[in-house]
Structure formats: structure tokens, C-alpha cells
C-alpha atoms as a PDB file:
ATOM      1  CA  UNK A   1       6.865  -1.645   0.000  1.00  0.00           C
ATOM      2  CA  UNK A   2       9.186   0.870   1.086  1.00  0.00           C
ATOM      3  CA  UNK A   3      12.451  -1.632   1.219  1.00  0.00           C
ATOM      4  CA  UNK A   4      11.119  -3.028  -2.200  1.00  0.00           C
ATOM      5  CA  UNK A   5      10.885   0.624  -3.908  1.00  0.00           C
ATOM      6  CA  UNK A   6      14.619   1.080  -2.764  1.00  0.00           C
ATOM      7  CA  UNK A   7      15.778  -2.569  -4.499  1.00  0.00           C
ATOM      8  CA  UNK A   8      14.150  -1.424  -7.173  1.00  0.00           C
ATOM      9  CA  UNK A   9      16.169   2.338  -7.480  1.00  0.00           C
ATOM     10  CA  UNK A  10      19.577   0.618  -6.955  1.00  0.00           C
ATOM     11  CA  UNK A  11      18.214  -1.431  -9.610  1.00  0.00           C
ATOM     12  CA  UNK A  12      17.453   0.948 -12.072  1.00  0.00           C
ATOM     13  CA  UNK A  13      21.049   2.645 -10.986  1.00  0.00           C
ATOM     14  CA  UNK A  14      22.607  -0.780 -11.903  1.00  0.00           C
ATOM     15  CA  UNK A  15      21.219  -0.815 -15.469  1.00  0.00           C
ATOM     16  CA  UNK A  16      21.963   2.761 -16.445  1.00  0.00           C
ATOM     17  CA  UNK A  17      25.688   2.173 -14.822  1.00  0.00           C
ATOM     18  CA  UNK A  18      26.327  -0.692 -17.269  1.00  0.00           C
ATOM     19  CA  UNK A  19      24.584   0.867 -19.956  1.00  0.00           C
ATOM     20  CA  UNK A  20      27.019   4.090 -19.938  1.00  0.00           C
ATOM     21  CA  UNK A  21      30.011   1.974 -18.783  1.00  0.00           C
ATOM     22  CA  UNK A  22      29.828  -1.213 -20.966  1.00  0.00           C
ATOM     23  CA  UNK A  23      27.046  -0.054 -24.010  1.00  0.00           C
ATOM     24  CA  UNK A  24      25.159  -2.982 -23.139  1.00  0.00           C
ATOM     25  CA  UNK A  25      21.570  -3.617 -21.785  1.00  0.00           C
ATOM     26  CA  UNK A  26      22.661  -6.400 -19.137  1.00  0.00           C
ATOM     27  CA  UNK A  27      25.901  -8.301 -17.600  1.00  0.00           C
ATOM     28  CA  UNK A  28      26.370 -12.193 -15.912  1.00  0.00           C
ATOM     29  CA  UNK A  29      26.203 -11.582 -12.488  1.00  0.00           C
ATOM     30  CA  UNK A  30      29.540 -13.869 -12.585  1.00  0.00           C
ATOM     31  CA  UNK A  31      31.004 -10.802 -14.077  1.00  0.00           C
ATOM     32  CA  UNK A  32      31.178  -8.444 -11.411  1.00  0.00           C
ATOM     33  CA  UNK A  33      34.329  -7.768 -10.188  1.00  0.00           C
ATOM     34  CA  UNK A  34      36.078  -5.563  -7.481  1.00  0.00           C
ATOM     35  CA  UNK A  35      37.039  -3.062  -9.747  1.00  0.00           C
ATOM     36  CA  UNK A  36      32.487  -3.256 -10.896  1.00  0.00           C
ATOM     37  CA  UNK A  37      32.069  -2.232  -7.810  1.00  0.00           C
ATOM     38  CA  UNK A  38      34.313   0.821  -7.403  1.00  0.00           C
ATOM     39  CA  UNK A  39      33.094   2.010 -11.051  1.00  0.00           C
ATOM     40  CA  UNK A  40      29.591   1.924  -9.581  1.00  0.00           C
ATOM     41  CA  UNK A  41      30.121   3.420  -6.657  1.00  0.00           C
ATOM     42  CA  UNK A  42      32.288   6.135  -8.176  1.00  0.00           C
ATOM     43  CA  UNK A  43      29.358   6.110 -10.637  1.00  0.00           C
ATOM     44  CA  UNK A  44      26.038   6.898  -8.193  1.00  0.00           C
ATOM     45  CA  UNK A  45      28.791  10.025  -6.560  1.00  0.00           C
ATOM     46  CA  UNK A  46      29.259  11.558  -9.509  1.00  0.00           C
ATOM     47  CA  UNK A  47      26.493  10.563 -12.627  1.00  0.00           C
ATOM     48  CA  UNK A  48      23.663  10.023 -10.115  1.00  0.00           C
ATOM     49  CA  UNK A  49      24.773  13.333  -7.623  1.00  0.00           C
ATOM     50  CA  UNK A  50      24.132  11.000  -4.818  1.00  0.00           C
ATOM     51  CA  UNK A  51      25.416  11.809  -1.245  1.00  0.00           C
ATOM     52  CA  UNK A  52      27.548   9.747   1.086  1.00  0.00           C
ATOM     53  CA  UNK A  53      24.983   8.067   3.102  1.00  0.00           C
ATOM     54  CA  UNK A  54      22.745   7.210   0.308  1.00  0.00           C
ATOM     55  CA  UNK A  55      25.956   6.130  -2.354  1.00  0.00           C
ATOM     56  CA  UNK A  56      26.490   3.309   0.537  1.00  0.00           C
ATOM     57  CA  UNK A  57      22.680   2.681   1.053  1.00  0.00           C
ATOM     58  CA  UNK A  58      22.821   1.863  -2.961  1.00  0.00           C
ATOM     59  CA  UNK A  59      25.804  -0.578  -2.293  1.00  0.00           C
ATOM     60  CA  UNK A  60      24.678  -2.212   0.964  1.00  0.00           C
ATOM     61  CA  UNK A  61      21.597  -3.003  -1.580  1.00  0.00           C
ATOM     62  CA  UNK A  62      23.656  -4.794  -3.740  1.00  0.00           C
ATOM     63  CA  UNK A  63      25.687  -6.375  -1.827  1.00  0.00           C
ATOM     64  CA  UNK A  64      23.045  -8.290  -0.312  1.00  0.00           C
ATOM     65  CA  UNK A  65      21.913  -9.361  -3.963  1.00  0.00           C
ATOM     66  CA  UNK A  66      25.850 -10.592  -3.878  1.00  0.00           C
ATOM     67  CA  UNK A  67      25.351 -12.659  -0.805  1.00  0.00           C
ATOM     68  CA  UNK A  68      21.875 -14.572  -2.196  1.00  0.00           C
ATOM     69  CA  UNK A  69      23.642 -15.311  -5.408  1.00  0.00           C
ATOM     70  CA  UNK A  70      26.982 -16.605  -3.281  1.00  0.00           C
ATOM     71  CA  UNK A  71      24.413 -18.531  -1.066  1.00  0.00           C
ATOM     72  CA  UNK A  72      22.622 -19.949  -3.749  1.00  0.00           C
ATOM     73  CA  UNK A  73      25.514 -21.197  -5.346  1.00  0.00           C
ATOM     74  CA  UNK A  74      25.634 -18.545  -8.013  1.00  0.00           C
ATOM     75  CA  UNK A  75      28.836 -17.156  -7.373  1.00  0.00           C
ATOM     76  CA  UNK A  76      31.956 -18.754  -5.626  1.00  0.00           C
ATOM     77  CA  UNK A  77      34.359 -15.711  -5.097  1.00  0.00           C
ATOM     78  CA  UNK A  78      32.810 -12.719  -3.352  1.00  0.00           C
ATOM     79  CA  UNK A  79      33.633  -9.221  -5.113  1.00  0.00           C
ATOM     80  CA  UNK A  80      33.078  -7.335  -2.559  1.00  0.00           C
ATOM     81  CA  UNK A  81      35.552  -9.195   0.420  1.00  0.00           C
ATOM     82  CA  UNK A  82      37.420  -6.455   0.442  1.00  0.00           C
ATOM     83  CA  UNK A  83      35.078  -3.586  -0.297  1.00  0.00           C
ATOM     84  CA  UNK A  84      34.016  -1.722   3.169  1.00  0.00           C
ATOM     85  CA  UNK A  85      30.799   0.089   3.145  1.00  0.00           C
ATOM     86  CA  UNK A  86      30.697   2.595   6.167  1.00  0.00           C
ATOM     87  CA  UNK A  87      27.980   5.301   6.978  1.00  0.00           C
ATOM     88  CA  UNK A  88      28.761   8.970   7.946  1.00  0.00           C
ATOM     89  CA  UNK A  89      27.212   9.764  10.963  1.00  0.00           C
ATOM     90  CA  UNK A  90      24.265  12.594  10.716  1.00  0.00           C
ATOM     91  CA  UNK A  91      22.970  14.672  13.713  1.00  0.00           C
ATOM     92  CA  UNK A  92      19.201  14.463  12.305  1.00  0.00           C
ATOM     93  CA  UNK A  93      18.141  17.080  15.181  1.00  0.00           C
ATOM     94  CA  UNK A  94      15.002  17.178  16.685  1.00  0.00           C
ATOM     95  CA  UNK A  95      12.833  19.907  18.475  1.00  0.00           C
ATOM     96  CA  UNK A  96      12.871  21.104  21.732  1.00  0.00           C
ATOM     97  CA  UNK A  97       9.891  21.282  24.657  1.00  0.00           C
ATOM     98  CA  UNK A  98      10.079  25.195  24.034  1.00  0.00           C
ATOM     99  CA  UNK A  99       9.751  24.521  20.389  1.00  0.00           C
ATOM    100  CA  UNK A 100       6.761  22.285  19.975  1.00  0.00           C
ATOM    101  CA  UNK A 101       5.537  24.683  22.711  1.00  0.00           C
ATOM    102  CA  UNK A 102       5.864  27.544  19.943  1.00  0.00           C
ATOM    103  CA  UNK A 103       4.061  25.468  17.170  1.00  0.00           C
ATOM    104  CA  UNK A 104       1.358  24.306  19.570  1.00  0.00           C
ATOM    105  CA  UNK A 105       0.679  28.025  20.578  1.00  0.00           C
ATOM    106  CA  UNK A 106       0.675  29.357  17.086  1.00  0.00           C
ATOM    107  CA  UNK A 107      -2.463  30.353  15.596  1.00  0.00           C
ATOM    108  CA  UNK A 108      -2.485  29.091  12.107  1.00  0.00           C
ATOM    109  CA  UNK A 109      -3.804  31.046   9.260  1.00  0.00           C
ATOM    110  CA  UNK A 110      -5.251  28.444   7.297  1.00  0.00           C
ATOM    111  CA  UNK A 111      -7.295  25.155   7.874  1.00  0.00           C
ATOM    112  CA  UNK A 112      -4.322  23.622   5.478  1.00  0.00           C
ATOM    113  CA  UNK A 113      -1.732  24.234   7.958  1.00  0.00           C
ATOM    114  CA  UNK A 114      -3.649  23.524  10.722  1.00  0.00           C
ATOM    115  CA  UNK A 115      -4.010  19.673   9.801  1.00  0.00           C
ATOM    116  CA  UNK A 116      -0.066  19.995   8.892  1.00  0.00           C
ATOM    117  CA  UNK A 117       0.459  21.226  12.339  1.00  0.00           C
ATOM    118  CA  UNK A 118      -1.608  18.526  14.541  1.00  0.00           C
ATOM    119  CA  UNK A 119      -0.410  15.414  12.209  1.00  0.00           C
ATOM    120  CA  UNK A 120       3.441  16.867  13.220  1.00  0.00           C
ATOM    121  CA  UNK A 121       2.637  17.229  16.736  1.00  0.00           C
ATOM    122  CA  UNK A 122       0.686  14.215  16.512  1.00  0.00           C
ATOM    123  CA  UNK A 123       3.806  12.583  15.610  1.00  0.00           C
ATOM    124  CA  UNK A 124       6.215  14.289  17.909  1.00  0.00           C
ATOM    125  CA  UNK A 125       4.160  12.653  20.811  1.00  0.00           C
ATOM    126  CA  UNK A 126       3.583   9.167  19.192  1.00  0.00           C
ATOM    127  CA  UNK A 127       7.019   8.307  17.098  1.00  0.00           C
ATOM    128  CA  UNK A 128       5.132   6.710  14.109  1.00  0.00           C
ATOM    129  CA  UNK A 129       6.334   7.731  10.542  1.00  0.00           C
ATOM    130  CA  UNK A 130       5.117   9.183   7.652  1.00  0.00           C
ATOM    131  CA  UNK A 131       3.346   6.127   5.998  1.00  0.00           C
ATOM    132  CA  UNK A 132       2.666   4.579   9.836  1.00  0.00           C
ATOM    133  CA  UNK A 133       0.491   7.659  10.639  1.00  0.00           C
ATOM    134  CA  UNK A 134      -1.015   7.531   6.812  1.00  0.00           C
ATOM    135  CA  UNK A 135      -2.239   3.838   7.244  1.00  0.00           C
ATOM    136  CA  UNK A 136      -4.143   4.451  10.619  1.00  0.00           C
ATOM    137  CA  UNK A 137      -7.554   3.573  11.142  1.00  0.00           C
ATOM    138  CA  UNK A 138      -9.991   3.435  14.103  1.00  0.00           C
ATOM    139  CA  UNK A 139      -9.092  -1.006  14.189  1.00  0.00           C
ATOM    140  CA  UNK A 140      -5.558   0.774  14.972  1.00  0.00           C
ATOM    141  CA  UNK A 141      -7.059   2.798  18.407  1.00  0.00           C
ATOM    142  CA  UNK A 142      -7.745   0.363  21.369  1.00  0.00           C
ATOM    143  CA  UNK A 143      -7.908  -0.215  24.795  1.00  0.00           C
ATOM    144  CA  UNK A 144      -4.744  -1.856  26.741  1.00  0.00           C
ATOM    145  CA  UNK A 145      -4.709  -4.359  29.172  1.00  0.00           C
ATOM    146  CA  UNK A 146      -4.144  -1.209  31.431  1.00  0.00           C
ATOM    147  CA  UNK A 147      -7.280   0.573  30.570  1.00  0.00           C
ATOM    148  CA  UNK A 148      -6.045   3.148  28.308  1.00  0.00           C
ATOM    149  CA  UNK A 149      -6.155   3.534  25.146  1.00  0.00           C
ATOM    150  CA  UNK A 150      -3.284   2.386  22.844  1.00  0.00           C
ATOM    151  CA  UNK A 151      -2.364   2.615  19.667  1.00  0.00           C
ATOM    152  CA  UNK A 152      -1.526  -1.089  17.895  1.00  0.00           C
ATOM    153  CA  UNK A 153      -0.093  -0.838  14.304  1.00  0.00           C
ATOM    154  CA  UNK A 154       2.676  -2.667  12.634  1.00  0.00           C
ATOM    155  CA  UNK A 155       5.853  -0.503  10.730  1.00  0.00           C
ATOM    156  CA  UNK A 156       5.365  -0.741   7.496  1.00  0.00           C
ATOM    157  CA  UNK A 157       8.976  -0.649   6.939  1.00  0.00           C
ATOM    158  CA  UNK A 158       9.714  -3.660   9.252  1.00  0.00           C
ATOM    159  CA  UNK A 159       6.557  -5.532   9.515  1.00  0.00           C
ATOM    160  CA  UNK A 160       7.356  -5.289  13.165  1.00  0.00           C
ATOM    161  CA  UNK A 161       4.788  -4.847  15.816  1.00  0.00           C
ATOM    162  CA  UNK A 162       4.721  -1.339  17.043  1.00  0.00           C
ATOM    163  CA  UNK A 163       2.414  -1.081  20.474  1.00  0.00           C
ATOM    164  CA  UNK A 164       2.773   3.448  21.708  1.00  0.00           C
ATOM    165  CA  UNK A 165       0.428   4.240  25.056  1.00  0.00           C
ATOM    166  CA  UNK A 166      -1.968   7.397  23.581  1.00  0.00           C
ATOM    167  CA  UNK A 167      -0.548  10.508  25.337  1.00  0.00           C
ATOM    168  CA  UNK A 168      -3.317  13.228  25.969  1.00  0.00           C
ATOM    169  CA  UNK A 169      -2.062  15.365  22.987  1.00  0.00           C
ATOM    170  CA  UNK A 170      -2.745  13.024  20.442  1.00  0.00           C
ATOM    171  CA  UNK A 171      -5.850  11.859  22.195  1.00  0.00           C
ATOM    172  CA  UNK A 172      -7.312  15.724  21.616  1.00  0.00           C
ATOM    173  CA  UNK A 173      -6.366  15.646  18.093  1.00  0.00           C
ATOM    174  CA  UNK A 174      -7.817  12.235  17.468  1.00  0.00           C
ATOM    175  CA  UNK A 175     -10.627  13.106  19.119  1.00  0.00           C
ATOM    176  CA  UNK A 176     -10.962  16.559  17.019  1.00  0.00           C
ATOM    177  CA  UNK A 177     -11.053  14.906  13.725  1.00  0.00           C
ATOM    178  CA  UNK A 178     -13.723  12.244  14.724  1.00  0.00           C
ATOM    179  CA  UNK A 179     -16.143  11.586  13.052  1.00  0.00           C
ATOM    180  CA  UNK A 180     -15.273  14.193  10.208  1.00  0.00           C
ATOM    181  CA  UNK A 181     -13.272  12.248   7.653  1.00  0.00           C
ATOM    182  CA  UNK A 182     -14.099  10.152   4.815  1.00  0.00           C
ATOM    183  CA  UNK A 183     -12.648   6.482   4.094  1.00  0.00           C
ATOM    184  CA  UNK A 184     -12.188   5.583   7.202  1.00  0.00           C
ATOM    185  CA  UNK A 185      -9.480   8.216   8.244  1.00  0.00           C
ATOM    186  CA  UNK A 186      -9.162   9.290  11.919  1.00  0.00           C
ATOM    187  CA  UNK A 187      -6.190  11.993  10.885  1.00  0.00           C
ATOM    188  CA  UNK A 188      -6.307  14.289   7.897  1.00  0.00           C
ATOM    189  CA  UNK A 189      -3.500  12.845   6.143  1.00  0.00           C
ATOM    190  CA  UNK A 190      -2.091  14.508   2.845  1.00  0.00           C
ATOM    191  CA  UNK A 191       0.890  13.103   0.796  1.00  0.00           C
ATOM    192  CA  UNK A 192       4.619  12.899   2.368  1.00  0.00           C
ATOM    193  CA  UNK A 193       5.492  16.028  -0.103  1.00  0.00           C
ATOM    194  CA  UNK A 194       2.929  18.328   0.519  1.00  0.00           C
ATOM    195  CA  UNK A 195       3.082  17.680   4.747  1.00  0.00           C
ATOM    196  CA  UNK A 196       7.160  18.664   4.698  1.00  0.00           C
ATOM    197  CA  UNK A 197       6.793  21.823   2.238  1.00  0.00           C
ATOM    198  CA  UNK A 198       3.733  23.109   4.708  1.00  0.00           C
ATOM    199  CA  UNK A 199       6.076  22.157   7.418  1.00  0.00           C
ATOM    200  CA  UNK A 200       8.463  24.693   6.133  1.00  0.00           C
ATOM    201  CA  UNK A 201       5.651  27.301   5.828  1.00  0.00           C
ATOM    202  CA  UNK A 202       4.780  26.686   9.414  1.00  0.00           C
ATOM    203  CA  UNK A 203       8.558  26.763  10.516  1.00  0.00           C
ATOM    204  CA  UNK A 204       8.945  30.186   8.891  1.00  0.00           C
ATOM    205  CA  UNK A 205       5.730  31.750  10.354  1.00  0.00           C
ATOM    206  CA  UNK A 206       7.058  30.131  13.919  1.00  0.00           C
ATOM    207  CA  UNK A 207      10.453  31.461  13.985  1.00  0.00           C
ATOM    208  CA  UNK A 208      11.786  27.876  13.494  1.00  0.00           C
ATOM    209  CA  UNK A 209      15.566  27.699  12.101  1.00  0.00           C
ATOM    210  CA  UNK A 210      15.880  24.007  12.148  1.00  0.00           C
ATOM    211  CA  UNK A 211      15.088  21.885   8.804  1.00  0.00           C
ATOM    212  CA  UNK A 212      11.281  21.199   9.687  1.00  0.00           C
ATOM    213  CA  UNK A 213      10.071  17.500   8.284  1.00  0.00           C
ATOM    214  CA  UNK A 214       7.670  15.187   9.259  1.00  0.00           C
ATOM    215  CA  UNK A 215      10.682  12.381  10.055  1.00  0.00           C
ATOM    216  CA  UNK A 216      12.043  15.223  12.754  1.00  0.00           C
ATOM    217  CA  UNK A 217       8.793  14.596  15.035  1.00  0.00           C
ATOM    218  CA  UNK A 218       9.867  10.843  15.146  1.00  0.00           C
ATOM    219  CA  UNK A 219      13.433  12.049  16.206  1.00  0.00           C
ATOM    220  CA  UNK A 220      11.843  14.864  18.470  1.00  0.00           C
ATOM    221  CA  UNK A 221       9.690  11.595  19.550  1.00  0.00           C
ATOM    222  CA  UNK A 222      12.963   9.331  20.567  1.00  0.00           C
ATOM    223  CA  UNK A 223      14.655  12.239  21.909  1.00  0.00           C
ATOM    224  CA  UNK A 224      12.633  15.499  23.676  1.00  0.00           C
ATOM    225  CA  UNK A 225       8.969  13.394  24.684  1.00  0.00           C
ATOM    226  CA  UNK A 226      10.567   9.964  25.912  1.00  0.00           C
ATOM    227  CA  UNK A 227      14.179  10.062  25.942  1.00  0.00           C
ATOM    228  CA  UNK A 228      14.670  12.930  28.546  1.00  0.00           C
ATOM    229  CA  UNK A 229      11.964  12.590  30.485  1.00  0.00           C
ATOM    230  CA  UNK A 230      13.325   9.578  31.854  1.00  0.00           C
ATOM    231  CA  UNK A 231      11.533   6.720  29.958  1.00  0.00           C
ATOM    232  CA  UNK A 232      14.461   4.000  29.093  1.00  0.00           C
ATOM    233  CA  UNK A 233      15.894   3.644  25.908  1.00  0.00           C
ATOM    234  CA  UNK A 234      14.886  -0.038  25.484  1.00  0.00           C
ATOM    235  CA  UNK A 235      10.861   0.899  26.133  1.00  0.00           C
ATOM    236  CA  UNK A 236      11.853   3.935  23.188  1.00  0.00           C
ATOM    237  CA  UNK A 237      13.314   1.225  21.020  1.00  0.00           C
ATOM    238  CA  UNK A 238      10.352  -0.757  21.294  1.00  0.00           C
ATOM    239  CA  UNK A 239       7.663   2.667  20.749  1.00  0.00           C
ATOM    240  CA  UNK A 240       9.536   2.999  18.032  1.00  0.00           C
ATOM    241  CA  UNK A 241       9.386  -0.715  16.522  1.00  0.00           C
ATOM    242  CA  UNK A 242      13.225  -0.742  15.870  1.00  0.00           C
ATOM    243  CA  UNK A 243      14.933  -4.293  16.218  1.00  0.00           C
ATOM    244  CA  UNK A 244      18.136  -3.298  18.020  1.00  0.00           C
ATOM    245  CA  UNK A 245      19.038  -0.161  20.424  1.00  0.00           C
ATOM    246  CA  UNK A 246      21.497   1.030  18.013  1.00  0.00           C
ATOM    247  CA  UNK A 247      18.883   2.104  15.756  1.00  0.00           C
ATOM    248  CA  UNK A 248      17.368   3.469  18.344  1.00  0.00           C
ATOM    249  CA  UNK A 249      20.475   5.157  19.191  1.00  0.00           C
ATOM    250  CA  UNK A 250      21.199   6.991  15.580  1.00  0.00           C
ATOM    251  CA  UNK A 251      17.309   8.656  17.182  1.00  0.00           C
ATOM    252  CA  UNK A 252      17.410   9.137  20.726  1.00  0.00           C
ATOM    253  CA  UNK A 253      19.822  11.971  22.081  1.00  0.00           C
ATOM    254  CA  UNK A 254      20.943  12.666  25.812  1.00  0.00           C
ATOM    255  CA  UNK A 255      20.323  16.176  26.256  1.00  0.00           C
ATOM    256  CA  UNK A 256      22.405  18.552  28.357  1.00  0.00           C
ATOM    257  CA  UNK A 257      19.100  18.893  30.590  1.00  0.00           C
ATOM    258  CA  UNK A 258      18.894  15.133  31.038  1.00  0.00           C
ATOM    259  CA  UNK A 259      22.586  14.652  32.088  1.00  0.00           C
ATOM    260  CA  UNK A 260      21.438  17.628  34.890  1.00  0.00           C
ATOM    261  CA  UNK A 261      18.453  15.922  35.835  1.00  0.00           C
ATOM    262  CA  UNK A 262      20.040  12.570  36.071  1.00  0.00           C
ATOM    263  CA  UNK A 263      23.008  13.691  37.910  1.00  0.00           C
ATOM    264  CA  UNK A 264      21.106  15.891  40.601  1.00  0.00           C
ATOM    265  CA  UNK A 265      21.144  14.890  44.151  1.00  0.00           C
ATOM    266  CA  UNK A 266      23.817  12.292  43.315  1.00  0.00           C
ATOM    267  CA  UNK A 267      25.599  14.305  45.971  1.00  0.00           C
ATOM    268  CA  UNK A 268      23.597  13.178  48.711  1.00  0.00           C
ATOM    269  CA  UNK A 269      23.982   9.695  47.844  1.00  0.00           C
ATOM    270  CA  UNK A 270      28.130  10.239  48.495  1.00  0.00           C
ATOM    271  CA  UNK A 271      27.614  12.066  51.711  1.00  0.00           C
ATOM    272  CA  UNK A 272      29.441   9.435  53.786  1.00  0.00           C
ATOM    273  CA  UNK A 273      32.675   9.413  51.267  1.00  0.00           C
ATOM    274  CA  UNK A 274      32.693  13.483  51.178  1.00  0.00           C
ATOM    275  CA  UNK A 275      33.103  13.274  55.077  1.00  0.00           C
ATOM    276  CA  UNK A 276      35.764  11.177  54.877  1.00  0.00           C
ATOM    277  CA  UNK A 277      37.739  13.528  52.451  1.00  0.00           C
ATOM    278  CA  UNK A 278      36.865  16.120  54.887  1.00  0.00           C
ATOM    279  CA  UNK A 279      38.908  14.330  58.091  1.00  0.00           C
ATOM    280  CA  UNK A 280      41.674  12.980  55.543  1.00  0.00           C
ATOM    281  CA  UNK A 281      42.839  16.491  53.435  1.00  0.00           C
ATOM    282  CA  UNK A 282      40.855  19.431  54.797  1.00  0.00           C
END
């Protein structure tokens, strides 16, 4: 749904490009050109106000409606041969142990941000997004082949199977909603919009500077509850149902505290070599 909705914008962005550039409702497809695609990309920077990242989102959409035409037969030249699409690279953050230590501590004032808080933290401790988390039912809860209890879903997104091990955390908030929610629902889930302006309520009231969303906990996921506590980045990439380790990658960060961690005792290991340096210069 969600790869459809974005065909379907870039779409839309196509129409009202040729609309304003050539005053007419629709083009051949055979007439795109090289010099098309520069209009529209120069088009969705400055008409549409769109940023870097999502300007080549737009044309990495239409290229690929380029490459079905060209392998259909469609088209014989390719417009975009010499047209390179590249992505900035974006820090997306993500929290800190001492952070969702703060959130989980904080006494909330209101039953509202309460539910924000534990579907967050829910998140930060499972990786699943937004509309992952949303679609979860009780079918979604079972029991392993190790005896504990797992949660079994598919991304949305990918239609790839996602398989995450139920931490205690989001075993206490499962269990605290229970029984209490209609439809079906095991979390109390509120639309994408309201969750990440509450989240900005409860970053304020926690003393939070970073950009609080509900996509951070998947990053504070990849990075802060797997990442640096030692579990490898292909079992991550897997949590996370991503289809190549440089996805995973763009997530995940090595954290100052990991490179210690990793690196400590690593001295004992070299005891033999420091002893020769010892008899050779000292």
C-alpha cells in the first residue's frame, strides 16, 4: 500500500509538471527526453518545495516506470542513461539507554500520553514501524520453537517475513493492555500524526532535544537495543525485515561505547607480541 501511495504521488507530480510546462493534460511516454527529466526534477525542487532525498525518491519512481516501458518494448532509447540519481546521506539519530531510561521513568500526565509513551518504547525494543505495530493482533503473538514468545508479522512495506523474540518490556506492555481493547487490538494504536505530535509533547516534558518520532524507536531499535549490545548486524537486518545489510546499515550505528566494549581486553589477547617489543626496543 505504502509503495503504491508513493507511485501514485510521483504520479500526480508528473501530471501537474506537464500541465504547467507543456499546457496539456498528458504526453507519449516516447516523448520523454533527457532534457523531461531535468525540467522535472528541477520542477519537484522548486514548484513542489521538495527536499533532496525525496526530489530523487520521485525520480527513482519514474525511472523504474522507464525501465518496464524499455522492457516491454515501449521505448528503445533510455532517457535517463545518463541521468544519475544519488541520495544524501542523513544521520536519522536515535535515542540513547539513558534516554529511553528518562521516558520510561517519567510519570505522564495524561492517559493520552501514556499509550503514546508505551507504543514508542514498545517500538524502541521491537523495531516494527508505524503501520507494522498498527496491524498487530493476538494471531501476531506466539510461541517459538524456543519456548518464548515471538512476535510473527510480515512488513507491510516489503511483504517480507519479519520474525523479533518478545523482550520483557514489550511483554509488560502487551500484557497491560490485555484484554482492554476493542477490535481485536492488543496495543492502543492512534493514527501516525497524532502518535509523532504527542511524541513531541512527551519529548518537551522529558527534557528531550532530539526530533522525537515514532520511526526514531525503529532506529533507536537497530542501533541502542541490538546493535551495541552485541547482537550481529545480520540477526538486526533480519528483526528488522530488510533485504540487504545496507539498509540495515543507513539504521544501525556503532556507538563510541560499542567500539570500547568491543575493543576491551584485546590487550590480553597480544600479550605474547607486547613482550617481544619489550626485549627488541625497550
Amino acid at each position: 500500500i505504502a509503495t503504491y501511495r508513493k507511485y501514485e504521488v510521483t504520479r500526480r507530480h508528473l501530471a501537474e509538471f506537464i500541465q504547467s510546462k507543456y499546457n496539456v493534460s498528458d504526453i507519449s511516454i516516447k516523448e520523454i527526453t533527457p532534457m523531461f527529466i531535468t525540467d522535472f526534477e528541477l520542477y519537484l525542487r522548486t514548484a513542489c518545495k521538495c527536499g533532496y532525498n525525496t526530489t530523487a525518491k520521485f525520480m527513482q519512481f519514474f525511472k523504474r516506470i522507464i525501465i518496464i516501458a524499455r522492457n516491454n518494448g515501449i521505448l528503445v532509447n533510455d532517457p535517463f542513461a545518463n541521468y544519475k540519481i544519488r541520495l544524501e546521506k542523513v544521520d536519522r539519530g536515535y535515542l540513547t539507554e539513558d534516554e529511553i531510561k528518562i521516558i520510561l521513568k517519567k510519570k505522564m500526565v495524561s492517559e493520552r500520553l501514556e499509550h503514546v509513551r508505551d507504543l514508542f518504547i514498545f517500538a524502541c525494543f521491537t523495531g516494527l514501524a508505524y503501520i507494522d505495530v498498527a496491524g498487530l493482533t493476538q494471531n501476531n503473538i506466539r510461541k517459538s520453537f524456543d519456548g518464548n514468545l515471538w512476535i510473527m508479522t510480515k512488513r507491510q512495506k516489503t511483504n517480507t517475513d519479519v520474525n523479533v523474540p518478545l523482550l520483557d518490556i514489550p511483554k509488560m506492555i502487551l500484557k497491560k493492555y490485555k484484554g482492554k481493547l476493542p477490535n481485536g487490538k492488543i496495543l492502543p494504536i492512534i493514527s501516525n500524526q497524532k502518535l509523532n505530535a504527542y511524541l513531541k509533547e512527551i519529548a518537551d516534558v522529558c527534557g528531550i532535544k532530539k526530533n522525537l518520532t515514532f520511526h526514531l524507536a525503529r532506529h533507536t531499535f537497530a542501533t541502542t537495543t541490538t546493535l551495541s549490545k552485541g547482537v550481529p548486524i545480520e540477526t538486526v537486518s533480519k528483526m528488522l525485515g530488510h533485504t540487504n545489510i545496507e539498509t540495515t546499515q543507513i539504521y544501525a550505528r556503532i556507538t563510541n561505547s560499542k567500539i570500547g566494549s568491543d575493543m576491551q581486553g584485546l590487550d590480553k589477547k597480544f600479550v605474547g607480541i607486547e613482550k617481544i617489543y619489550k626485549e627488541v626496543a625497550m
